[in-house]
Protein backbone atom coordinates (compact mmCIF):
# COMPACT_ATOMS: atom_id res chain seq x y z
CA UNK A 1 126.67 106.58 155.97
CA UNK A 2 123.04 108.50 155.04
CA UNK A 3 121.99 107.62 158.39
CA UNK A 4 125.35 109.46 159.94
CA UNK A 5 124.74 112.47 158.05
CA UNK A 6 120.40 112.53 158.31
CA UNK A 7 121.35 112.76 162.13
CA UNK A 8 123.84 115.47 161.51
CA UNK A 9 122.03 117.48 159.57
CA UNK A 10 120.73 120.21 162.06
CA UNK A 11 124.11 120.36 163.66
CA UNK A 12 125.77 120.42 160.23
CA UNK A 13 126.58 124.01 160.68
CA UNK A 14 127.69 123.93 164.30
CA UNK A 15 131.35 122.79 162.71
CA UNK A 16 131.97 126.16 162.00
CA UNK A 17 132.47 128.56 163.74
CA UNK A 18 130.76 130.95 161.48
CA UNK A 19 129.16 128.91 158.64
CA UNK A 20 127.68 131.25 155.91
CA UNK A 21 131.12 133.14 156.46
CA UNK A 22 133.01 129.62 155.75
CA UNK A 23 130.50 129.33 152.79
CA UNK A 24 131.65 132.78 151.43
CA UNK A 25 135.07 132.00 152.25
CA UNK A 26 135.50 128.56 150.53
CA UNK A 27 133.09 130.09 147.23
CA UNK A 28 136.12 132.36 146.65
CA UNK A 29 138.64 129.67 147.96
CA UNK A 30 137.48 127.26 145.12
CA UNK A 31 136.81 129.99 142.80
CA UNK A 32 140.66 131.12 142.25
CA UNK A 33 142.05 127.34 142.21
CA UNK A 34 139.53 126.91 139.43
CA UNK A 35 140.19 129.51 137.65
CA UNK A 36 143.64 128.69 137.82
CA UNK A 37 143.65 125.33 136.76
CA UNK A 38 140.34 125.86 134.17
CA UNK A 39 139.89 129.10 133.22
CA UNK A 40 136.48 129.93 132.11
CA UNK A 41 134.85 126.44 133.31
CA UNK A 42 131.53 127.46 134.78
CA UNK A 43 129.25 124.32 134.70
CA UNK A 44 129.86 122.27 138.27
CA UNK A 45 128.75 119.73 139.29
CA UNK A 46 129.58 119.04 143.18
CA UNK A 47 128.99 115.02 143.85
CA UNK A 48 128.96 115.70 147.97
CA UNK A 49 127.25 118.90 148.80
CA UNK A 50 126.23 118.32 152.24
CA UNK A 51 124.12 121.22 153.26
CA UNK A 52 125.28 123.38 150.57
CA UNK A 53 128.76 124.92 151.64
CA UNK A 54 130.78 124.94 148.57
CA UNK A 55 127.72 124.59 146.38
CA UNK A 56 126.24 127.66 147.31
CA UNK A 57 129.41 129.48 147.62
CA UNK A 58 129.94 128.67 144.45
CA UNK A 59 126.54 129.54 142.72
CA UNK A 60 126.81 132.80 144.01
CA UNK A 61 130.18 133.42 142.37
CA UNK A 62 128.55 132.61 138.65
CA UNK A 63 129.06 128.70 138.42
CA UNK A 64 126.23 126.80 136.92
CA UNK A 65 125.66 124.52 139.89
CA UNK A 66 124.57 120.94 140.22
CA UNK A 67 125.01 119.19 143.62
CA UNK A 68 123.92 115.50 145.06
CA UNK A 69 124.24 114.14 148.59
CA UNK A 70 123.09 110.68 149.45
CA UNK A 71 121.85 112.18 152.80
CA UNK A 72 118.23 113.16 151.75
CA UNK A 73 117.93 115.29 155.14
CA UNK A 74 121.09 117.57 153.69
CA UNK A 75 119.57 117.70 150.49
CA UNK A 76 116.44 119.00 152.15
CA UNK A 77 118.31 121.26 154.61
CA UNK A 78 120.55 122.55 151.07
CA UNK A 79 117.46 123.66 149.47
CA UNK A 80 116.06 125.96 152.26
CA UNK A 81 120.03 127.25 152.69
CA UNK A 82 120.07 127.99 149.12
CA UNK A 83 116.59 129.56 148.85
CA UNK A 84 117.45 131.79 151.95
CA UNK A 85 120.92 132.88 150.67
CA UNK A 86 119.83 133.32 146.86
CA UNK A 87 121.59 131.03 145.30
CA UNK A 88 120.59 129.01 142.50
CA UNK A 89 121.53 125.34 142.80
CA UNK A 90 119.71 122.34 141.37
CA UNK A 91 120.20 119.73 144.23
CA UNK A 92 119.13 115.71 144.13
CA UNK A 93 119.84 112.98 146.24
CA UNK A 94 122.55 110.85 144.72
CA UNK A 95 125.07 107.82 145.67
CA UNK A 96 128.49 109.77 144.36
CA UNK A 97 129.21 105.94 142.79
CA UNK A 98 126.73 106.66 140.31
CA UNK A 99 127.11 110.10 139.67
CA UNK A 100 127.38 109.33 135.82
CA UNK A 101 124.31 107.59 136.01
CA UNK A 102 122.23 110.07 137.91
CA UNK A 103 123.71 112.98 136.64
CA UNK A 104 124.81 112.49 133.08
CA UNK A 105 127.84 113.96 131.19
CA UNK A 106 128.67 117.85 129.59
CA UNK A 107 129.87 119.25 133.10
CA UNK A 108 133.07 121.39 133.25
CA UNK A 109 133.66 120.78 136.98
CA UNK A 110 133.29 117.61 139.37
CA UNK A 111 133.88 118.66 142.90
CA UNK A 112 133.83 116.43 146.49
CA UNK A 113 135.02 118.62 149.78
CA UNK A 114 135.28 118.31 153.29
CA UNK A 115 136.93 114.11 153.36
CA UNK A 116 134.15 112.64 151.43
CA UNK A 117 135.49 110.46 149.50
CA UNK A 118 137.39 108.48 152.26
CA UNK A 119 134.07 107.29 153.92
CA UNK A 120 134.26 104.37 150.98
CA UNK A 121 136.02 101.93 152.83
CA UNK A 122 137.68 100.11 149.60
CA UNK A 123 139.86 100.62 146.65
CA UNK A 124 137.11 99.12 144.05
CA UNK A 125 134.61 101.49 145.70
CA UNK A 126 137.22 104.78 145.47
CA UNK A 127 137.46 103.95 141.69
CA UNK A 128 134.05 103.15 141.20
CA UNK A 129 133.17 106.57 142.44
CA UNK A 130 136.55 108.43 140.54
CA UNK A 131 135.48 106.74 137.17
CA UNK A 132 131.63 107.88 137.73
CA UNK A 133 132.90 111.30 138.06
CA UNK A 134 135.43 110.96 135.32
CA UNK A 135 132.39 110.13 132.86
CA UNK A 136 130.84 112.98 133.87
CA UNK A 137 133.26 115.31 132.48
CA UNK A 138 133.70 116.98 129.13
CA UNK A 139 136.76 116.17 128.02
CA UNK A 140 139.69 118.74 129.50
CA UNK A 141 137.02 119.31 131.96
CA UNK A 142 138.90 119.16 135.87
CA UNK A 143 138.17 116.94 139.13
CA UNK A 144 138.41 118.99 142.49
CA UNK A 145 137.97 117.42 145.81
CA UNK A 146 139.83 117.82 149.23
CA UNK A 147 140.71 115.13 151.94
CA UNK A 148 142.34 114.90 154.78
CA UNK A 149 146.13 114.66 155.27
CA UNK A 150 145.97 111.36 157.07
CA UNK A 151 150.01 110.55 156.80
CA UNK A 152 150.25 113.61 159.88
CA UNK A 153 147.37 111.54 161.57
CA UNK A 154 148.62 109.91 164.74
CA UNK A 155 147.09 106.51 164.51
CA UNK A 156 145.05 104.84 167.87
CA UNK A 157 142.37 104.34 169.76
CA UNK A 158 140.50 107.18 172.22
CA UNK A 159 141.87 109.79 169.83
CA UNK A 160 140.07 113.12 170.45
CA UNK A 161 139.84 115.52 168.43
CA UNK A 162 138.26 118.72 170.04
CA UNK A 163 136.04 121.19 167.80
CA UNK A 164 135.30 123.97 170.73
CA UNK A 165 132.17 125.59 171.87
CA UNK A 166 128.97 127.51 169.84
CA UNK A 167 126.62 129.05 171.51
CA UNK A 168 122.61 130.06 169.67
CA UNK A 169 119.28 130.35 170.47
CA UNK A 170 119.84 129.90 174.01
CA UNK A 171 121.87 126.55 173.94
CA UNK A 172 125.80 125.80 173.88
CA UNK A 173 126.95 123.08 172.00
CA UNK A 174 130.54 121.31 173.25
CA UNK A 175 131.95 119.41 169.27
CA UNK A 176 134.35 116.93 169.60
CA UNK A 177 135.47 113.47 168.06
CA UNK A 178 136.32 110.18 168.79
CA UNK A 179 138.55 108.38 167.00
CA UNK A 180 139.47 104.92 167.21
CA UNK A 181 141.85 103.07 164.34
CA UNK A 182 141.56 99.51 162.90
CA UNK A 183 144.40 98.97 160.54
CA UNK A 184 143.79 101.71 157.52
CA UNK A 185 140.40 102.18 158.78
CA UNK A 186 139.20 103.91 161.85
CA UNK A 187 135.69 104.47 163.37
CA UNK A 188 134.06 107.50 164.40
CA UNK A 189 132.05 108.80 166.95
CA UNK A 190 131.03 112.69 166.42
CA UNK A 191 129.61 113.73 169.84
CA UNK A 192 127.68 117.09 170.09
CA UNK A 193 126.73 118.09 174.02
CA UNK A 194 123.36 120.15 173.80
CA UNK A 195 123.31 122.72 177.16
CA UNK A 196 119.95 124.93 177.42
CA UNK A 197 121.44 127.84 179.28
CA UNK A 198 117.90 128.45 181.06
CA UNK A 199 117.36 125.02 182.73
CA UNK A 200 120.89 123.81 182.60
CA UNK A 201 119.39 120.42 180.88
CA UNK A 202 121.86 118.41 179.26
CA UNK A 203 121.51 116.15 176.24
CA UNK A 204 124.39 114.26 173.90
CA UNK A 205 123.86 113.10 170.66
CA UNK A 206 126.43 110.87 169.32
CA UNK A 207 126.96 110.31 165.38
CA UNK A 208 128.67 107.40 164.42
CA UNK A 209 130.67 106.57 160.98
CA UNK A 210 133.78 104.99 159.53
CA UNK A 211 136.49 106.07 157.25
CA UNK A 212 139.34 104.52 154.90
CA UNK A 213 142.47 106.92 156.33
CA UNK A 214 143.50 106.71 152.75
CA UNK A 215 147.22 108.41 151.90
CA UNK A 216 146.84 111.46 149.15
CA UNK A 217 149.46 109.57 147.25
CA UNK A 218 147.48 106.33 146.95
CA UNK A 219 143.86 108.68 146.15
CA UNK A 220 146.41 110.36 143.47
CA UNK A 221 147.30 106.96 142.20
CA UNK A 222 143.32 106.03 142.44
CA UNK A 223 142.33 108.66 140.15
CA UNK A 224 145.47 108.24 137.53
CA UNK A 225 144.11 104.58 137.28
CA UNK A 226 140.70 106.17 136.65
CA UNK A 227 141.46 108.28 134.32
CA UNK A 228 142.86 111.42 135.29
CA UNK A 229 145.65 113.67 133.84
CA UNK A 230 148.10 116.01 135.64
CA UNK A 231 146.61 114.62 138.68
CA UNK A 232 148.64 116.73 141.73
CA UNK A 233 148.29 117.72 145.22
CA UNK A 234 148.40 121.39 146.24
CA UNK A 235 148.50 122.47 149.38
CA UNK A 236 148.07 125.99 151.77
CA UNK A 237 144.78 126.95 149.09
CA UNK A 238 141.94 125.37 151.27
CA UNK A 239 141.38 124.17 154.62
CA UNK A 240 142.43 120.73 153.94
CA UNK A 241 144.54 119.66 150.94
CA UNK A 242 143.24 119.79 147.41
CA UNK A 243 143.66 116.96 144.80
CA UNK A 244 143.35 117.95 141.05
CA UNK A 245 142.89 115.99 137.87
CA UNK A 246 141.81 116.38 134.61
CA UNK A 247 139.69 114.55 131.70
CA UNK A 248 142.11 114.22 129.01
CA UNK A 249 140.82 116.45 125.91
């Protein structure tokens, strides 16, 4: 997985269309379904930060920000993001299965975006992960992450799924996905075509993973077993749907 996301790293961005208006847009995104479900909680702590896009969103809204990413190229790439943009955010790299015992306890907010937590393949590794985060709660602090709906998934083999063109510094990039399913798990190749729009040369990189295509209702049922109050799913408040839970007071 650390070798998927190394080799994405300087494409990281290319996903959106606009990404330091997606990291402005999700920062107030996150900000009101906090606020809403724990008013007041400031200290975060986000267990799969990527290149920054919710953590630094965040941090310049006023949380108290802590992010990990077991990619050490992200975390590398996060720090010159958040240096440029302002934003204070103390990153490290970190395996989100042993959040609690990189990270420690006292934090208000645990947050994982943008389908991490389905690239653990297994149940035992889900809760593994769910308790780590658990622990590092305060009590009535909350757990925020999002996923993908994989019920609307259709299920198969040479599924693509097309992310358009970007076009900078003189090169166009063509996104798009490969997906192809093995029971409840399917494999993935992320291919990114690289145009220079002087010479016309053409290179392809192609970034390979695999993911659990986990239901929200079993990850809901994970996190009650590891923990986790009023655990619910809420829907229409972020680009994918959010799952909430809370350390018991």
């Amino acid at each position: 997985m650390s070798d998927f996301y190394d080799r994405l790293t300087p494409f990281y961005h290319l996903i959106h269309q606009d990404w330091h208006a997606s990291v402005a847009l999700q920062g107030e995104q996150l900000t009101k379904l906090i606020d809403a479900e724990w008013p007041g909680k400031r200290k975060l702590l986000d267990v799969s930060c990527g290149i920054g896009t919710q953590a630094i969103g965040l941090a310049q809204r006023g949380f108290s920000t802590t992010a990990s990413d077991l990619s050490e190229k992200e975390i590398e790439r996060a720090r010159r993001e958040a240096d440029l943009a302002g934003a204070a955010v103390d990153f490290s790299v970190c395996d989100m299965r042993r959040a609690h015992e990189h990270h420690g306890s006292g934090f208000d907010i645990v947050l994982s975006c943008d389908n991490s937590l389905p690239h653990l393949l297994s149940d035992d590794d889900l809760l593994t992960a769910l308790r780590q985060m658990f622990a590092c709660l305060s009590p009535g602090g909350g757990f925020l992450m999002s996923m993908r709906d994989y019920e609307r998934e259709e299920r198969g083999v040479n599924l693509v799924k097309p992310y358009g063109a970007r076009t900078e510094n003189g090169k166009r990039y063509v996104l798009f996905q490969v997906w192809d399913f093995s029971g409840e798990h399917y494999d993935l190749t992320f291919y990114f075509i690289e145009e220079d729009l002087a010479t016309q040369a053409v290179h392809t990189h192609a970034l390979r993973s695999r993911y659990y295509a986990i239901s929200t209702d079993k990850m809901c049922a994970l996190m009650r077993e590891a923990g986790f109050a009023q655990v619910r799913r809420i829907d229409d408040a972020f680009y994918q749907p959010i799952l909430v839970g809370t350390r018991p007071a």
